[in-house]
C-alpha atoms as a PDB file:
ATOM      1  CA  UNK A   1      37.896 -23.373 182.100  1.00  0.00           C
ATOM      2  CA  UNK A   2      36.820 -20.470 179.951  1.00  0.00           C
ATOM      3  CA  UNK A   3      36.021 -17.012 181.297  1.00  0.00           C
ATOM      4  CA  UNK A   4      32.280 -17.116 180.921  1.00  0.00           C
ATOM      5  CA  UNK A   5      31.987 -20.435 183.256  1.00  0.00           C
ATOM      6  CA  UNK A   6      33.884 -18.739 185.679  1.00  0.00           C
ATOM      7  CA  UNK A   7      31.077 -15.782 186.194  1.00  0.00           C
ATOM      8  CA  UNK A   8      29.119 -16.175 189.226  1.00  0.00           C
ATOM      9  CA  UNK A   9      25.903 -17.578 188.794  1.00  0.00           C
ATOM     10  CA  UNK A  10      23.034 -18.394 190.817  1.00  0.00           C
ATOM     11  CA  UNK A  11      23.486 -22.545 191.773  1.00  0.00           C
ATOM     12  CA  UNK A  12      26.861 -22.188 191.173  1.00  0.00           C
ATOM     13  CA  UNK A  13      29.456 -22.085 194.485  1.00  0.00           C
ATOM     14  CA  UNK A  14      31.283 -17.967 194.857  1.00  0.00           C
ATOM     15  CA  UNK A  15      33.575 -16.613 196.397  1.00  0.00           C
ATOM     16  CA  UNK A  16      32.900 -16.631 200.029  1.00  0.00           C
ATOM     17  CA  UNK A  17      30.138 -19.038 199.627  1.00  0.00           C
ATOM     18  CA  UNK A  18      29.654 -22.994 198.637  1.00  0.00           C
ATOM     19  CA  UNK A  19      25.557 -22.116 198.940  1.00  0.00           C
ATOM     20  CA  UNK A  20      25.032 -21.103 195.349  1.00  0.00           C
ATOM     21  CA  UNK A  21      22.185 -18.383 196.149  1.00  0.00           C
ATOM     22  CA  UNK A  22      21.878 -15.569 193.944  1.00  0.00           C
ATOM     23  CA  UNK A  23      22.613 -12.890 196.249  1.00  0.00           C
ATOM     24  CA  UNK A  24      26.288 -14.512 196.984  1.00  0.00           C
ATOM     25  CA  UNK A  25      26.469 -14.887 193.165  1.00  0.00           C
ATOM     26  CA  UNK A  26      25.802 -11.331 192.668  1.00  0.00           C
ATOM     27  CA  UNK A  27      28.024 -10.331 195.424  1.00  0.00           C
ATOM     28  CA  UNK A  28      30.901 -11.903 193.865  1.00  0.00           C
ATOM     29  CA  UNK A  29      30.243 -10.360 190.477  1.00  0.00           C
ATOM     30  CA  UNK A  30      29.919  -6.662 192.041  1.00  0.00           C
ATOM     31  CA  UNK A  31      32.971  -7.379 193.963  1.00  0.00           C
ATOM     32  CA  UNK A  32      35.100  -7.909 191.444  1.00  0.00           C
ATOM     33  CA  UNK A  33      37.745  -5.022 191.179  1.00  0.00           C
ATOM     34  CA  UNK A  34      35.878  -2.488 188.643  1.00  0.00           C
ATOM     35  CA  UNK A  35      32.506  -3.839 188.378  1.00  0.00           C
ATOM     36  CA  UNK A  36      30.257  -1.376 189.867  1.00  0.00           C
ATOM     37  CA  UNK A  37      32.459   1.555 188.715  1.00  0.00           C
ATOM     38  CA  UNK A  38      31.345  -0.079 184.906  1.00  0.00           C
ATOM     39  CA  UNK A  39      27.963  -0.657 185.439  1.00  0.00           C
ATOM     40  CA  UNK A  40      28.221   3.550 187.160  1.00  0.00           C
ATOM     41  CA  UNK A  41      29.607   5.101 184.192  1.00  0.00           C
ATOM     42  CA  UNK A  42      26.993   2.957 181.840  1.00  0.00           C
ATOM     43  CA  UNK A  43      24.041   4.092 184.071  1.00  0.00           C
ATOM     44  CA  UNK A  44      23.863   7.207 181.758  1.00  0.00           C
ATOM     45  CA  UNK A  45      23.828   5.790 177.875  1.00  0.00           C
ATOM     46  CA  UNK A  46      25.965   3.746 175.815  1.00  0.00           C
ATOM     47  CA  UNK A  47      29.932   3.977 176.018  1.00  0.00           C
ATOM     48  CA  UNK A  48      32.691   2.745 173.775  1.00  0.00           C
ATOM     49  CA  UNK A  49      35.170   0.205 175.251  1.00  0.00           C
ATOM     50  CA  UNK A  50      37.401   3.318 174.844  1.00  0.00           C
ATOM     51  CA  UNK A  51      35.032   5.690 176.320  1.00  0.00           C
ATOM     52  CA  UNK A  52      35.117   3.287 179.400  1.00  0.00           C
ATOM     53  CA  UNK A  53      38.328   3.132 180.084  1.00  0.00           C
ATOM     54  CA  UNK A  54      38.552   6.731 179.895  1.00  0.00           C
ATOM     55  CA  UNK A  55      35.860   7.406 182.484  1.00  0.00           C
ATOM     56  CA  UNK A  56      37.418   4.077 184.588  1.00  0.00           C
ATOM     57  CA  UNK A  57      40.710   6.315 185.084  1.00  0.00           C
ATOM     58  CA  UNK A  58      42.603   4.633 182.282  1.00  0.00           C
ATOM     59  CA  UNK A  59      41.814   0.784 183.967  1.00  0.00           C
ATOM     60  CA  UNK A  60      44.435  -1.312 181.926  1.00  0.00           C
ATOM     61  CA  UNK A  61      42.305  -2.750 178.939  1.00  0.00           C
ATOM     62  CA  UNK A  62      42.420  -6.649 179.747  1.00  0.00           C
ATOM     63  CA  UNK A  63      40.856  -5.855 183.119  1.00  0.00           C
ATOM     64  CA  UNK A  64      37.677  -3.845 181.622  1.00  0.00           C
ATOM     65  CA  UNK A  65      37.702  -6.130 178.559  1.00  0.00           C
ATOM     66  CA  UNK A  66      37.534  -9.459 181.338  1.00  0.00           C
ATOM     67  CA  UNK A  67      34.873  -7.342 183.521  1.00  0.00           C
ATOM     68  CA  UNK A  68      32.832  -6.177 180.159  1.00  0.00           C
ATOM     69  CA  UNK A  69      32.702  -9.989 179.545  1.00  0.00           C
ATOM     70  CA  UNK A  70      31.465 -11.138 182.872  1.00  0.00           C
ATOM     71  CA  UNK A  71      28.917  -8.269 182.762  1.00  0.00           C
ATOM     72  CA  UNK A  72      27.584  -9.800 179.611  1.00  0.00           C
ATOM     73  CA  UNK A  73      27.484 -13.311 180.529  1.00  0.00           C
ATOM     74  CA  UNK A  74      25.430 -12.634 183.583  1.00  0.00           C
ATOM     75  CA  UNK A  75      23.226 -10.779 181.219  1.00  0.00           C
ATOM     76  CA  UNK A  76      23.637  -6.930 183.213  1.00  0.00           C
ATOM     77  CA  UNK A  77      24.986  -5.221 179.916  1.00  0.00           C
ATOM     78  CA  UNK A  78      24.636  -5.662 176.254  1.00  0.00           C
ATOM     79  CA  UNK A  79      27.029  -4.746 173.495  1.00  0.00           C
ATOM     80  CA  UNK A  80      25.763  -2.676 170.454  1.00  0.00           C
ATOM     81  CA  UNK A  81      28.127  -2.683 167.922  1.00  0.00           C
ATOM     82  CA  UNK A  82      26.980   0.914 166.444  1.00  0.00           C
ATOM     83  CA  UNK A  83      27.113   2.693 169.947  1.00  0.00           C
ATOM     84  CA  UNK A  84      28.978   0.366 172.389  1.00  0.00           C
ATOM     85  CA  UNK A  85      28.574  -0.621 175.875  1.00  0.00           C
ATOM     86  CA  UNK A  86      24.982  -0.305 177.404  1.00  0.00           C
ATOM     87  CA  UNK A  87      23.024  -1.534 180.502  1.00  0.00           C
ATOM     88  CA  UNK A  88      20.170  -3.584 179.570  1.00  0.00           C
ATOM     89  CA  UNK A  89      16.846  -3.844 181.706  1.00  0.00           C
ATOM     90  CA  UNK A  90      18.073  -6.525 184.099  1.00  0.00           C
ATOM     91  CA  UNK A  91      21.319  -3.905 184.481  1.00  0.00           C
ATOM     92  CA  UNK A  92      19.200  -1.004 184.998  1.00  0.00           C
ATOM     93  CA  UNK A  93      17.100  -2.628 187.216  1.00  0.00           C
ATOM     94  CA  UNK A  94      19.836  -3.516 189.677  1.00  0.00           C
ATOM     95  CA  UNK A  95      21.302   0.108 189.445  1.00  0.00           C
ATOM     96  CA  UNK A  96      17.973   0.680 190.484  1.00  0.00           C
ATOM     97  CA  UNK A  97      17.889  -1.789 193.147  1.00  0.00           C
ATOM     98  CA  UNK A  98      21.250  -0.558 193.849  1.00  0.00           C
ATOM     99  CA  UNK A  99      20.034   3.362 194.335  1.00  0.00           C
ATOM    100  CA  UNK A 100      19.149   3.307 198.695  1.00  0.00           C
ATOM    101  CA  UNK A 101      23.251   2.278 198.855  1.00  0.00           C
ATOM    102  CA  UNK A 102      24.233   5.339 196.726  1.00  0.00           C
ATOM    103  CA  UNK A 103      21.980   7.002 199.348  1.00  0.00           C
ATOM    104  CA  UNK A 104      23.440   5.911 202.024  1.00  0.00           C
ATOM    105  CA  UNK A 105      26.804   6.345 200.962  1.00  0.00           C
ATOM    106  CA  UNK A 106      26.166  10.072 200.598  1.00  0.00           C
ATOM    107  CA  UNK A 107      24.859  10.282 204.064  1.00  0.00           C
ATOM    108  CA  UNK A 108      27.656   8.386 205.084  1.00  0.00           C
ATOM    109  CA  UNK A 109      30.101  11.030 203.274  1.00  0.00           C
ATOM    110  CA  UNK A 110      28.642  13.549 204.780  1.00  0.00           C
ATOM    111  CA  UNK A 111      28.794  12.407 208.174  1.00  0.00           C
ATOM    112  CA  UNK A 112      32.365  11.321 207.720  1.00  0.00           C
ATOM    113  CA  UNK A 113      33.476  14.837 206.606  1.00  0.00           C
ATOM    114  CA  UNK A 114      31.563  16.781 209.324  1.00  0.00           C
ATOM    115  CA  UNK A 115      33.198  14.498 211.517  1.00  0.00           C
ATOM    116  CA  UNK A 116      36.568  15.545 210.314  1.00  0.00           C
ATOM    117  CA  UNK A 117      35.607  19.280 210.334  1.00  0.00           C
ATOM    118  CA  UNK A 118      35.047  18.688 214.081  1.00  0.00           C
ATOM    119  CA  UNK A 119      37.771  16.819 214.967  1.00  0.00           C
ATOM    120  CA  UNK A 120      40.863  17.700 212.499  1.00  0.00           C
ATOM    121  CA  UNK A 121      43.853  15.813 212.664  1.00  0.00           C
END
């Protein structure tokens, strides 16, 4: 089986799910260990596959090379060889679909560490 028929896909079974809707598919993808911190670090502009795994804390090189293929295959990020890695509009569109969880998560943070300030250890 090659890597690019193992991305989840829409009609396809993922993990956690034999339904094949796209929102399972697309939960698998983002799952995967890495994904979403790739697609972060691209939501700014073009990065090299070095540049990547600089910003990725130095993620061994086979893992972002496998998750830099999956990206592509689902068709989230393009490759352009005179700058590198970059989101394309289906990529930038789910980071913008994506942008109420970064909210949240701030929230979140912010009610987690007033918590703590309240009630140290």
């Amino acid at each position: 089986m090659s890597r690019a028929s193992r991305v989840p896909a829409p009609g396809r079974r993922a993990r956690g799910s034999q339904s094949g809707r796209p929102v399972m598919a697309l939960l698998d993808l983002l799952g995967r260990r890495w994904a979403l911190r790739v697609l972060w670090e691209l939501r700014q502009g073009s990065l090299t596959f070095r540049g990547l795994q600089e910003r990725c804390d130095a993620m061994s090189p086979s893992v972002l090379s496998q998750r830099l293929t999956e990206l592509r295959a689902a068709g989230i990020i393009e490759l352009r060889p005179a700058s590198g890695y970059r989101l394309n509009a289906e990529g930038n569109a789910l980071l913008k679909a994506l942008a109420p969880l970064h909210g949240w998560a701030k929230r979140w943070g912010r009610r987690a560490h007033a918590k703590s300030v309240r009630h140290p250890r």
